[in-house]
N, C-alpha and C. Protein backbone atom coordinates (compact mmCIF):
# COMPACT_ATOMS: atom_id res chain seq x y z
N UNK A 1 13.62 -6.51 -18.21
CA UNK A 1 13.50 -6.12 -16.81
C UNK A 1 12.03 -6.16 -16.40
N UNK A 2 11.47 -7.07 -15.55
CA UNK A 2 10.76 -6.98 -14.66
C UNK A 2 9.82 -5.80 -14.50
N UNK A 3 8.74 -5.32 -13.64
CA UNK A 3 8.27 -4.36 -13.31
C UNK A 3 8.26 -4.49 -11.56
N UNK A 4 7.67 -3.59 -11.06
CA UNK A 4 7.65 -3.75 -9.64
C UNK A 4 6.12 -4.41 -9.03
N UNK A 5 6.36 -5.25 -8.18
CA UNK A 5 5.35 -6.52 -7.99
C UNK A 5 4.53 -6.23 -6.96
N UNK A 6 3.11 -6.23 -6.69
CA UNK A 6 2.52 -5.59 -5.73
C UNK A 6 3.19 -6.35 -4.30
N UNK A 7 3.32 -7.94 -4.58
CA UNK A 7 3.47 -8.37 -2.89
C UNK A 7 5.00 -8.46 -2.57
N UNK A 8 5.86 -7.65 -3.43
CA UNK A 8 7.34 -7.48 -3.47
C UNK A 8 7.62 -6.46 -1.40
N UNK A 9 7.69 -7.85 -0.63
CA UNK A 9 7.80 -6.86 0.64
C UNK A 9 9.28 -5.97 0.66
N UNK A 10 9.98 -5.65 -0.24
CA UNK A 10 10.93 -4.21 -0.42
C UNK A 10 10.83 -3.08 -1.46
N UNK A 11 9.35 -3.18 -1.81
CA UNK A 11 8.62 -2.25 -2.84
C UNK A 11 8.30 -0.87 -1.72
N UNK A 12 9.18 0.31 -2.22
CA UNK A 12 8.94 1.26 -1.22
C UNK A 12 7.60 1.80 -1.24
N UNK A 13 6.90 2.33 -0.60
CA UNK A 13 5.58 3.18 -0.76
C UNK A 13 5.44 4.21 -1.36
N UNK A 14 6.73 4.43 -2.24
CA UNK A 14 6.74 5.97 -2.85
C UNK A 14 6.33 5.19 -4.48
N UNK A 15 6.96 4.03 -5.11
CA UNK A 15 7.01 3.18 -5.63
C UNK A 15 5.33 2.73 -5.91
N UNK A 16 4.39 2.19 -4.75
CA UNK A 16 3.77 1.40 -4.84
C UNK A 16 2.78 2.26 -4.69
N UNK A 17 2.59 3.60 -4.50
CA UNK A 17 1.42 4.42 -4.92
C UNK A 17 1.79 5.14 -6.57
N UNK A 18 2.82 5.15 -6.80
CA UNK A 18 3.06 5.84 -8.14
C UNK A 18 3.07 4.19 -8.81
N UNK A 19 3.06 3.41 -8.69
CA UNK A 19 2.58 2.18 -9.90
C UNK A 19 1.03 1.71 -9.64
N UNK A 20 0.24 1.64 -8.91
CA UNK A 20 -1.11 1.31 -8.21
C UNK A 20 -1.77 2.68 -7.59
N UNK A 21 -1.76 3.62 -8.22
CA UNK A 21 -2.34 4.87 -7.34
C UNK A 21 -3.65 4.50 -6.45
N UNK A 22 -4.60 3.83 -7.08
CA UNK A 22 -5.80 2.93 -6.68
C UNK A 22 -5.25 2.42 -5.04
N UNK A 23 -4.41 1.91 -4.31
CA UNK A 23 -4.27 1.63 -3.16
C UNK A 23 -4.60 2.81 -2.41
N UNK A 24 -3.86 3.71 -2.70
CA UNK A 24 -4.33 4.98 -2.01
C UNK A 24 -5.36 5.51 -0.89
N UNK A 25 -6.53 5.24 -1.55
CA UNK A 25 -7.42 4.64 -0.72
C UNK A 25 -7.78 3.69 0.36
N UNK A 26 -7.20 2.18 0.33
CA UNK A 26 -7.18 1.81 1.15
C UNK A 26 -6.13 2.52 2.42
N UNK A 27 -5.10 3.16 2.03
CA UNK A 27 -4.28 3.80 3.33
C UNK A 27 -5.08 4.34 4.53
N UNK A 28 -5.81 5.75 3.23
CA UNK A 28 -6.81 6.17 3.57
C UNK A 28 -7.88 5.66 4.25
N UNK A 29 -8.72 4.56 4.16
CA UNK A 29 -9.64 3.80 5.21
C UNK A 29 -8.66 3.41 6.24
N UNK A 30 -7.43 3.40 6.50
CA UNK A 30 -6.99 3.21 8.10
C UNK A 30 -6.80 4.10 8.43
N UNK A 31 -6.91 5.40 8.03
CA UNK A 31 -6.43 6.50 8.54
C UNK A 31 -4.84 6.51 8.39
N UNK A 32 -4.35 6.25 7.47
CA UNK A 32 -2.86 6.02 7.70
C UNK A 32 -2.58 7.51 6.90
N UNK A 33 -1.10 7.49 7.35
CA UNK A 33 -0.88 8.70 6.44
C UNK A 33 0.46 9.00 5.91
N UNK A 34 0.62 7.69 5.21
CA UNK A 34 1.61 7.31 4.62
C UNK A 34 1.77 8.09 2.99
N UNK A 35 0.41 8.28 2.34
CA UNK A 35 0.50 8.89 1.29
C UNK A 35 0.90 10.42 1.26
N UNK A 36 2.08 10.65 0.65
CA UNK A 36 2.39 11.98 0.28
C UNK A 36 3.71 12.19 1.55
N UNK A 37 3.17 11.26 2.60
CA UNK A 37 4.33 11.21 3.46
C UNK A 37 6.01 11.35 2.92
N UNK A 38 7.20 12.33 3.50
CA UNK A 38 8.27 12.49 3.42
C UNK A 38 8.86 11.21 3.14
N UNK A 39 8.72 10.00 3.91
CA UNK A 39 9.00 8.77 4.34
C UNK A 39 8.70 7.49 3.52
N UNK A 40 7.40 8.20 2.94
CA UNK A 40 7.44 7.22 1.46
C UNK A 40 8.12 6.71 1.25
N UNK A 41 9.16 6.95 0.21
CA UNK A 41 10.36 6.45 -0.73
C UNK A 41 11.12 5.33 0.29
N UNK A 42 11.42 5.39 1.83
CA UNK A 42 12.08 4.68 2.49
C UNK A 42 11.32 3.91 3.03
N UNK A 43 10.09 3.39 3.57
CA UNK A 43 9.64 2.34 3.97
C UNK A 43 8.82 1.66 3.04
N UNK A 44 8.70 0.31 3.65
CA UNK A 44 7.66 -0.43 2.89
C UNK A 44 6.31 -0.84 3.18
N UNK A 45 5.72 -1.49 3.03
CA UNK A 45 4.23 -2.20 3.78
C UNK A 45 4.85 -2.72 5.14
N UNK A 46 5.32 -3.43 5.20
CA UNK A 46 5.46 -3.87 6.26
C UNK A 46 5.99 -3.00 7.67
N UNK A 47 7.17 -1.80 6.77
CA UNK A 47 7.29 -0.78 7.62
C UNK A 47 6.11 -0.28 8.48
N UNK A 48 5.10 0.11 7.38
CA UNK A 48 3.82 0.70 7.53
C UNK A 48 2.63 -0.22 8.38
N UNK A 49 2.65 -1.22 8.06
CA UNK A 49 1.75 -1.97 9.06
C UNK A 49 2.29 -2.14 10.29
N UNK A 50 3.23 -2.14 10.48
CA UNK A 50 4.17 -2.52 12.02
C UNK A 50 3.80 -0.72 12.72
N UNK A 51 4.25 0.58 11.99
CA UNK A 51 3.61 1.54 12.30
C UNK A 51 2.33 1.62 12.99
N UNK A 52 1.78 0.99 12.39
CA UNK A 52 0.08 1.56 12.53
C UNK A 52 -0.55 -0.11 13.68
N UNK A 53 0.19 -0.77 13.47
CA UNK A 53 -0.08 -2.16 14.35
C UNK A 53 -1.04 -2.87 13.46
N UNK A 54 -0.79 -3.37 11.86
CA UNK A 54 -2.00 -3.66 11.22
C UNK A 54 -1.32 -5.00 11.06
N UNK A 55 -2.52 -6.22 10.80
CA UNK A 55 -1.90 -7.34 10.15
C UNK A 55 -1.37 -6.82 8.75
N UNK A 56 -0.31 -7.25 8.29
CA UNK A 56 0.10 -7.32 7.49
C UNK A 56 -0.59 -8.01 6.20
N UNK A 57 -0.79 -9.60 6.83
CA UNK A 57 -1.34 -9.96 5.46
C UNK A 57 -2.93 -9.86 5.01
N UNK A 58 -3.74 -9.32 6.15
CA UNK A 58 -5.69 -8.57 6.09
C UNK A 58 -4.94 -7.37 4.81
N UNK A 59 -3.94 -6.31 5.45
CA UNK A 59 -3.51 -5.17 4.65
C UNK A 59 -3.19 -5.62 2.93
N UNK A 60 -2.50 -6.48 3.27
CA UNK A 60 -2.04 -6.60 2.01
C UNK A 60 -3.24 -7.27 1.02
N UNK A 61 -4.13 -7.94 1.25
CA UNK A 61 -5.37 -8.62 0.75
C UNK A 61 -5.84 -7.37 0.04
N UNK A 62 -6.01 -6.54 1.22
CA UNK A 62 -6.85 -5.10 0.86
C UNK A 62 -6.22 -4.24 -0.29
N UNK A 63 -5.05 -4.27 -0.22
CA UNK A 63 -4.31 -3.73 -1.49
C UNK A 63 -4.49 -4.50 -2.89
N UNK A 64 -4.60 -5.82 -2.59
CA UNK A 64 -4.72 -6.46 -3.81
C UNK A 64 -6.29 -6.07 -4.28
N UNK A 65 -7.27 -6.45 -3.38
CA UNK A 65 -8.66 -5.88 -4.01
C UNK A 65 -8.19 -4.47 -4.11
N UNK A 66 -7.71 -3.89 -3.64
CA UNK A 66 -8.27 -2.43 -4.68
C UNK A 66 -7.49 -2.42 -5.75
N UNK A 67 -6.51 -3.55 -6.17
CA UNK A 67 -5.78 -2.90 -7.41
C UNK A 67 -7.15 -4.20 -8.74
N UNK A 68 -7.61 -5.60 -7.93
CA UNK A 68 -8.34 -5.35 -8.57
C UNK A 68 -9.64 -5.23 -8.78
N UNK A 69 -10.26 -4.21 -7.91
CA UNK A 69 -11.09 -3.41 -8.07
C UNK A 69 -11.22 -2.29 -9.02
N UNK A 70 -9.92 -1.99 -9.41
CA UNK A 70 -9.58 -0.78 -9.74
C UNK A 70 -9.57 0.30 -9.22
N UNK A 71 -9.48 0.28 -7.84
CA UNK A 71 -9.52 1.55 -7.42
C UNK A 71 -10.70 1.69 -6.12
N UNK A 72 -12.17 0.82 -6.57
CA UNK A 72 -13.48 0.83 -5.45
C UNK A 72 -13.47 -0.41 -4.66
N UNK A 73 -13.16 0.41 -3.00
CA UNK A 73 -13.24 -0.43 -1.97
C UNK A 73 -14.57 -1.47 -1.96
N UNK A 74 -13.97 -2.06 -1.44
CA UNK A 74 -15.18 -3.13 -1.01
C UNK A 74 -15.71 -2.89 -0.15
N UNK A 75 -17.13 -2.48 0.03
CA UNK A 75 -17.87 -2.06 1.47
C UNK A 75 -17.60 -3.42 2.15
């Protein structure tokens, strides 16, 4: 079995901070406030960018550098 894939667009956000905690942060630089959110477990990125009005695929770039960053944004 597989693991769960960062650009998997039906990877819930409850999912994709408990496998990549390191994204976290980027939420955080939009001000989003998806982490710890009730709503987690049921939406996805894309839920979440359509929320907040973000490109999707700038967002998702940004997730990939911080996972590999490990964790430190890119000024």
């Amino acid at each position: 079995m597989r693991g769960p894939r960062l650009d998997d667009p039906d990877l819930p956000l409850r999912l994709l901070f408990d496998r990549w905690p390191e994204v976290a942060a980027v939420f955080r630089a939009q001000r989003m406030l998806c982490f710890g959110c009730p709503i987690a477990p049921f939406h996805t990125v894309i839920d979440a960018c359509a929320e907040y009005a973000l490109d999707e695929a700038a967002f998702r770039a940004a997730l990939a550098a911080a996972v590999a960053q490990g964790g430190r944004l890119l000024a």
